[in-house]
Protein backbone atom coordinates (compact mmCIF):
# COMPACT_ATOMS: atom_id res chain seq x y z
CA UNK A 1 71.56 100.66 81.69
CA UNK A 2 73.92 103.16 80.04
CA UNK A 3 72.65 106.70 79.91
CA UNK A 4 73.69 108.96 77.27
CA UNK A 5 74.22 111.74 79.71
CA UNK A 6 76.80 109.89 81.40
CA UNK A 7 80.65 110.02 80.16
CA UNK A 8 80.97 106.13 79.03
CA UNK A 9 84.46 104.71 80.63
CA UNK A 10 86.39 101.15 80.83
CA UNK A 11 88.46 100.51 83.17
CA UNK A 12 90.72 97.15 82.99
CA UNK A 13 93.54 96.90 85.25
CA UNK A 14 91.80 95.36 88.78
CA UNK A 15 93.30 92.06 89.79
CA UNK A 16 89.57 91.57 91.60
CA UNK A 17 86.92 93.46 91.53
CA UNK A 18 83.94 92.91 94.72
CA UNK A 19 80.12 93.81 94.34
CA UNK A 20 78.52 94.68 96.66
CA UNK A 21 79.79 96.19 99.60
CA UNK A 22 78.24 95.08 102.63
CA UNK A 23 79.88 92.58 105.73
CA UNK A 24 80.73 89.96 103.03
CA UNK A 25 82.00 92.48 100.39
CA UNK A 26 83.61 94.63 102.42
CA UNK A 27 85.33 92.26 104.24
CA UNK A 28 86.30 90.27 101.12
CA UNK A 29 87.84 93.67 99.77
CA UNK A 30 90.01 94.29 102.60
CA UNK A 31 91.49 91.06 102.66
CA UNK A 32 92.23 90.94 99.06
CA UNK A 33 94.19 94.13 99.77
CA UNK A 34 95.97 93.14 101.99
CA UNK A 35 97.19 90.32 99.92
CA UNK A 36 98.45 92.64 97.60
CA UNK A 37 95.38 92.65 94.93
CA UNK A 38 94.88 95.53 92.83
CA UNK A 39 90.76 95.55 94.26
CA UNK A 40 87.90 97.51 93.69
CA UNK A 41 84.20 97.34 95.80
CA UNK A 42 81.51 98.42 93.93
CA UNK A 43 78.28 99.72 95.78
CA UNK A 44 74.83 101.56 94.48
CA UNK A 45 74.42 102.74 97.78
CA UNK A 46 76.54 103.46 100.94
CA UNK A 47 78.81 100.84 102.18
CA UNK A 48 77.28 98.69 104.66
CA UNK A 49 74.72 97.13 102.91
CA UNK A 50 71.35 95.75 105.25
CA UNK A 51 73.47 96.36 108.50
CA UNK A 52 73.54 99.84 108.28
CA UNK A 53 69.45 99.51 109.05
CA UNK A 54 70.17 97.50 111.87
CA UNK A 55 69.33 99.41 115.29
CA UNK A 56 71.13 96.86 117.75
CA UNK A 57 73.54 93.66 116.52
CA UNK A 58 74.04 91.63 119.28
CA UNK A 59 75.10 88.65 118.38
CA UNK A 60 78.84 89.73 116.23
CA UNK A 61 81.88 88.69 118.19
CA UNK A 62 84.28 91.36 119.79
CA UNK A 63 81.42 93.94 120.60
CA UNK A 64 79.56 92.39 123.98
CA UNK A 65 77.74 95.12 124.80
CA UNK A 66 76.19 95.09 120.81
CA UNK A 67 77.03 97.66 118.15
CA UNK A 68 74.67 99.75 115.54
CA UNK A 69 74.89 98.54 111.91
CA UNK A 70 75.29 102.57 111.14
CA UNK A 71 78.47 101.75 113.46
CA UNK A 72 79.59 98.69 112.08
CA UNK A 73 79.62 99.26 108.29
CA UNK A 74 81.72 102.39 108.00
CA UNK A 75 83.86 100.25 110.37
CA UNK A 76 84.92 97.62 108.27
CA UNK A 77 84.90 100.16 105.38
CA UNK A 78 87.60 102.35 107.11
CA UNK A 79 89.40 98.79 107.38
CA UNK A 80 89.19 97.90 103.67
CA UNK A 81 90.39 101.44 103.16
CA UNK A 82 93.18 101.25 105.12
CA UNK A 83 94.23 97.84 103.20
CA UNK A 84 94.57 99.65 100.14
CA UNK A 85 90.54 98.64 98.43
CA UNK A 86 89.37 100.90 95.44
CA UNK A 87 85.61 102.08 96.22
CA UNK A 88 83.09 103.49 93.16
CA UNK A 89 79.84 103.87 93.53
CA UNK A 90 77.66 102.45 90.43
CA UNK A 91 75.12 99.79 90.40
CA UNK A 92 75.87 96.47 88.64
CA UNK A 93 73.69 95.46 85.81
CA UNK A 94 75.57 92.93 84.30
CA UNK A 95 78.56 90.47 84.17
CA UNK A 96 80.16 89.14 81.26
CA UNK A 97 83.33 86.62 80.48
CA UNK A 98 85.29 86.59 77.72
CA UNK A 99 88.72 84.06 78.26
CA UNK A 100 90.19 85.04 81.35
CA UNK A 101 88.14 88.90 81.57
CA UNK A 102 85.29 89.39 83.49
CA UNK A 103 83.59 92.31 83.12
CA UNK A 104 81.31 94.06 85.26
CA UNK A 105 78.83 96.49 83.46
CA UNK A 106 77.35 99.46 85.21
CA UNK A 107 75.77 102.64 85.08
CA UNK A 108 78.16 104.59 83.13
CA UNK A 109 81.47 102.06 83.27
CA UNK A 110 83.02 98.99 82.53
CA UNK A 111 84.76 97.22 85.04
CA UNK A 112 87.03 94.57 84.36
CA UNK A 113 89.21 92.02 86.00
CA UNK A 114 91.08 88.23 86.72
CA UNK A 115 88.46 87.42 89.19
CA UNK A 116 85.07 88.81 90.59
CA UNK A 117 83.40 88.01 93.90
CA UNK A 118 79.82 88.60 94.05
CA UNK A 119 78.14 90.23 97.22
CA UNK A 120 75.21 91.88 96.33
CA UNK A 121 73.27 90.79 99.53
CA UNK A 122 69.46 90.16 99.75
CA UNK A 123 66.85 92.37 99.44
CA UNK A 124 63.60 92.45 102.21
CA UNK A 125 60.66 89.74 100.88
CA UNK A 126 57.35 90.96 100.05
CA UNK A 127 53.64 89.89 100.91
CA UNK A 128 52.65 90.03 97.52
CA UNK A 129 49.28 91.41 98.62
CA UNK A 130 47.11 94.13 97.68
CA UNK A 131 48.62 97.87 98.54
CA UNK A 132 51.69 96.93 99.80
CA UNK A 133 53.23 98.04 96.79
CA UNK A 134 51.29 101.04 96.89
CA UNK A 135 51.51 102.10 100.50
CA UNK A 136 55.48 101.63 100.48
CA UNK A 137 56.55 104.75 102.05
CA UNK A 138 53.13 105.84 103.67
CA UNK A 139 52.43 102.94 106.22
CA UNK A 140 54.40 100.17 104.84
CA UNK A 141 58.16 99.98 105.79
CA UNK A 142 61.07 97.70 106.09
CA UNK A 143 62.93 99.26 109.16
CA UNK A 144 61.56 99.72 112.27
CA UNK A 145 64.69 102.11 113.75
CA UNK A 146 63.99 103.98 110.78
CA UNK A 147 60.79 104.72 110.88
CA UNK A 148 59.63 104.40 114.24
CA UNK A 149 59.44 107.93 114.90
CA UNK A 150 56.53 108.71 112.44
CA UNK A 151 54.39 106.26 114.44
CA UNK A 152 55.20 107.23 118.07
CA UNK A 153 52.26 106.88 120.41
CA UNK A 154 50.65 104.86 117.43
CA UNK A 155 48.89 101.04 116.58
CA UNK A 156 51.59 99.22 114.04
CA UNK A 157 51.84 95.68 113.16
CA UNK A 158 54.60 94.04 112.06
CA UNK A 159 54.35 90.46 110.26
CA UNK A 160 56.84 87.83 110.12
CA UNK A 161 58.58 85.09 112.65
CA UNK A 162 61.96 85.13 112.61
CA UNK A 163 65.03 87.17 114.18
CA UNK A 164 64.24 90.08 112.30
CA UNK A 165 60.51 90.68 113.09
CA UNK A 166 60.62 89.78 116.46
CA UNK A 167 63.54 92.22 116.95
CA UNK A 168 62.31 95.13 115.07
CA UNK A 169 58.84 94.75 116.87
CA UNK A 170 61.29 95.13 120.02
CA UNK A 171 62.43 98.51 118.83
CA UNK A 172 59.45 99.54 117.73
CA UNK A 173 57.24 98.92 121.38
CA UNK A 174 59.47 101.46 122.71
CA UNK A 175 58.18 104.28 120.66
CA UNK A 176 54.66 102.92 119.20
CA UNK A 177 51.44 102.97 121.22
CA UNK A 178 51.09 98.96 120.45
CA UNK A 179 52.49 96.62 118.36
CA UNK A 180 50.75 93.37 116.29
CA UNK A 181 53.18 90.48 115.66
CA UNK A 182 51.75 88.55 112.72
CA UNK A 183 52.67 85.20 111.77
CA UNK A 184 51.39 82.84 110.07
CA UNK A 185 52.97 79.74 111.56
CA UNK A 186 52.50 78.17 114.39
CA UNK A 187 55.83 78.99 116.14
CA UNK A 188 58.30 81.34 115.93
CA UNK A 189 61.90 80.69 113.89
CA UNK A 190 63.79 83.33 116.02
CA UNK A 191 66.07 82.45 118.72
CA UNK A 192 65.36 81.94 121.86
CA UNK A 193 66.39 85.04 123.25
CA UNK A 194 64.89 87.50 120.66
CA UNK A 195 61.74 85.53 122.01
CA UNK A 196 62.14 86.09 125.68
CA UNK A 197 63.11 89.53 125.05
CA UNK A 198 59.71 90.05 123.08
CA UNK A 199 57.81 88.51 125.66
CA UNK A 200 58.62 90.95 128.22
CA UNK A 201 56.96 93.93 126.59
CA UNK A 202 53.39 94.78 127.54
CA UNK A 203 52.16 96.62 124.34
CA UNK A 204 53.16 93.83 122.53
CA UNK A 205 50.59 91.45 120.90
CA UNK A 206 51.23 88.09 118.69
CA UNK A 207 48.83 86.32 116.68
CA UNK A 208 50.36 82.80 114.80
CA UNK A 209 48.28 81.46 112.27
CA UNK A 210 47.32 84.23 110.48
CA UNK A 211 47.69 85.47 106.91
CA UNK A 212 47.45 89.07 105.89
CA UNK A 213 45.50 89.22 102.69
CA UNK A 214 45.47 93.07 102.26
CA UNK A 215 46.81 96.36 103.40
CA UNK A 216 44.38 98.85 103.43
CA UNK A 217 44.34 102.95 103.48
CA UNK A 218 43.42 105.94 101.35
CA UNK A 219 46.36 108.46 101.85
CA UNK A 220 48.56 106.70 104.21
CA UNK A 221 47.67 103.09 106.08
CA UNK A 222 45.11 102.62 107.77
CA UNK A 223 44.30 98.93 108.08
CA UNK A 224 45.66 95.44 107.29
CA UNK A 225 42.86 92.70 106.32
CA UNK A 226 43.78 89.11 108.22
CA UNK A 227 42.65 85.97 107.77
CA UNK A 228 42.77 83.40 110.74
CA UNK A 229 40.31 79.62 111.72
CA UNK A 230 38.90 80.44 108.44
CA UNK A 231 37.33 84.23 109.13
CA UNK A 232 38.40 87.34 107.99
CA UNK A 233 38.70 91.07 109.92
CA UNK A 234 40.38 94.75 109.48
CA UNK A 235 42.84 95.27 111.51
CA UNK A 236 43.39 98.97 112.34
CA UNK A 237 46.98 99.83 112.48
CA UNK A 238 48.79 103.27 111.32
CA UNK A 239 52.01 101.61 109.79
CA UNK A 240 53.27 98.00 108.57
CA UNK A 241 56.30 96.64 108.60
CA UNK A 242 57.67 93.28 106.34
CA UNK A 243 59.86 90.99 107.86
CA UNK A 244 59.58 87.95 105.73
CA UNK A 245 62.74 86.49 104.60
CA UNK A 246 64.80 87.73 101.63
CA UNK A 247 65.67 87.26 98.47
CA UNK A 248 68.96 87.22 96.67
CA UNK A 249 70.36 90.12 94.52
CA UNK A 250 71.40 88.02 91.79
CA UNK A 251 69.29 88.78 88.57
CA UNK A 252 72.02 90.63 87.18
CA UNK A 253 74.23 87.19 86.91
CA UNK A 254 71.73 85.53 86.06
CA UNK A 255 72.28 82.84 82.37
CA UNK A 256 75.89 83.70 83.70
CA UNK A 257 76.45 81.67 86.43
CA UNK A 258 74.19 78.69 87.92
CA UNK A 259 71.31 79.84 90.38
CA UNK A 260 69.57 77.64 92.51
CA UNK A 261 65.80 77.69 92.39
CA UNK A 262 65.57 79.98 94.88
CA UNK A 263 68.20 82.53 92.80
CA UNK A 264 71.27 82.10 94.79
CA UNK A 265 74.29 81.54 93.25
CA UNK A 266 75.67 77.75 93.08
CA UNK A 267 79.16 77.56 94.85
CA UNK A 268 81.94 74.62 95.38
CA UNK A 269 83.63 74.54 98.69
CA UNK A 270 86.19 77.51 97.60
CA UNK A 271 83.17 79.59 97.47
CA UNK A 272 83.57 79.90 93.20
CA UNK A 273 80.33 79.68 91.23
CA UNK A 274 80.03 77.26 87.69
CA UNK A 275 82.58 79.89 86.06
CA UNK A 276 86.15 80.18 87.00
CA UNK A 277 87.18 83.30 88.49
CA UNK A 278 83.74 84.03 89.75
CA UNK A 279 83.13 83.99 93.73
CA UNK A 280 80.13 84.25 95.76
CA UNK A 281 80.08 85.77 99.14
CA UNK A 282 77.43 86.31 101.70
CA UNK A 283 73.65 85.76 101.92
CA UNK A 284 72.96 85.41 98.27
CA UNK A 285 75.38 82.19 97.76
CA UNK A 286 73.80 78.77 98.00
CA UNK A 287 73.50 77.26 101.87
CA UNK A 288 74.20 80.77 103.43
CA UNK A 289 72.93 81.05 107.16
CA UNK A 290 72.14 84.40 106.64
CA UNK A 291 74.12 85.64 109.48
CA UNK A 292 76.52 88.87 109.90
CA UNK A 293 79.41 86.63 111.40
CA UNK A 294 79.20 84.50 108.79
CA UNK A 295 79.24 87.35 106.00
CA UNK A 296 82.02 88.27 106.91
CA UNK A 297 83.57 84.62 107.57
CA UNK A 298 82.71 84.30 104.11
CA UNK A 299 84.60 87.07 102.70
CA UNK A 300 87.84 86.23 104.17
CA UNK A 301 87.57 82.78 102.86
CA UNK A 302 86.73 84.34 99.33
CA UNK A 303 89.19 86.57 99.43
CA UNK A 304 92.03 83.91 100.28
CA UNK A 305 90.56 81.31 97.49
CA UNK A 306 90.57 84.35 95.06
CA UNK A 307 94.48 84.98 95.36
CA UNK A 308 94.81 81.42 94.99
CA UNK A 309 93.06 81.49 91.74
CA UNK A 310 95.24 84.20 90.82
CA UNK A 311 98.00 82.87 91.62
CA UNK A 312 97.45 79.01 90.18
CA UNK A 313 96.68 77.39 93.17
């Protein structure tokens, strides 16, 4: 989208250029500097992507006693800095190639260079269910360290199985009156020690096999209607937050490069999609494990099969 009110500009002489700047992009970035490429990272947002909503990572090498994603992003941003990366912030809404060009298009500018490396990240699953969409912002949330302090002394559920649910329902027992783990499997996919941890807290409560059909409210949340051994109930709860799995930020490549069903972009082994000179990096590529570590793994190897590429190899 190209508004009118915004001075149109092309800019052409990047060796790489990087979207998306969280672990994977950033990382990518700075080791593309430091190989001497002419690099830009392009970001809507701030630079840190998902992490920087992440109250405790404990699970990154190098920082044993854990470190905020607030902490960690400008981190590796300094780094990528420091190497020499090119930062603008524009959102990406398409890419094109034409011969050995490919060409990022944006909100207001043209971006163009040998080789691009796509890290756009995931963005939070939704229900799907009735006034979700509509509550977003007046019950219905996505980050529990955000938020948490709007429901302090308060009844919240939070819905979903995995690492993510089970540790923002940790952060969110120590403000919240009581807390309503919904899942609707029979077992949790966390690890084992985000289920221990959970399992310790007293004003926590976990119901498996249970769908939510609808959230429910007038101005703000008040309810969340559950199904479970085939009858229905409103729950009263103040606030709910998603934790469902995510989905890849790829629809602005997509008819450009191969997507798996799922919309994650198809790689080879050098982490380069179906067109030369295009990369992939992080949780939206095909077979990611999701995983901070492994972000960032991925964007040194990107990085190092990008100046290859450049340089014939």
């Amino acid at each position: 989208c190209r508004s009118s009110a915004v001075h149109y500009v092309r800019v052409s002489e990047y060796d790489l250029v990087v979207v998306g700047a969280g672990l994977a992009g950033l990382t990518a970035g700075m080791y593309a500097a430091r190989f001497g490429l002419k690099t830009l990272i392009l970001e809507q947002m701030a630079a840190g992507g998902q992490v920087l909503n992440v109250e405790k990572i404990e699970n990154y090498p190098g920082f044993p006693q854990g470190i905020s994603g607030f902490d960690l992003g400008p981190l590796v941003q300094e780094q990528a800095e420091a190497a020499g990366a090119e930062f603008a912030m524009h959102t990406a809404s398409a890419l094109a190639v034409n011969g050995d060009e490919r060409t990022v298009h944006c909100d207001g500018a043209d971006y163009s260079a040998s080789a691009v490396v796509i890290a756009t990240g995931s963005s939070f699953r939704t229900l799907g269910v009735p006034g979700e969409a509509e509550f977003v912002g007046r019950g219905v949330s996505h980050c529990a360290s955000c938020d948490a302090p709007f429901f302090i002394g308060k009844d919240v559920c939070v819905i979903g199985g995995g690492d993510s649910a089970l540790d923002e329902a940790a952060v969110l027992a120590q403000q919240v009156g009581h807390v309503l783990l919904i899942h609707r499997g029979p077992n949790f996919r966390a690890q084992h020690i985000a289920v221990e941890r959970l399992s310790g807290l007293s004003n926590v409560e976990v119901e498996f096999n249970t769908q939510v059909l609808a959230i429910e409210g007038d101005q703000s949340v008040s309810g969340v209607r559950v199904q479970s051994d085939g009858s229905q109930r409103l729950q009263d709860v103040s606030g709910v937050f998603v934790f469902v799995g995510l989905e890849p930020n790829t629809a602005f490549v997509q008819g450009v490069v191969d997507l798996d069903g799922a919309g994650h972009v198809v790689v080879d082994e050098r982490l380069q999609s179906s067109v030369p000179g295009v990369f992939a990096a992080g949780d939206l590529r095909q077979h990611s494990v999701a995983q901070l570590a492994a972000a960032a793994g991925d964007g040194a190897t990107v990085a190092v099969n990008v100046f290859r590429y450049l340089r014939g190899g």
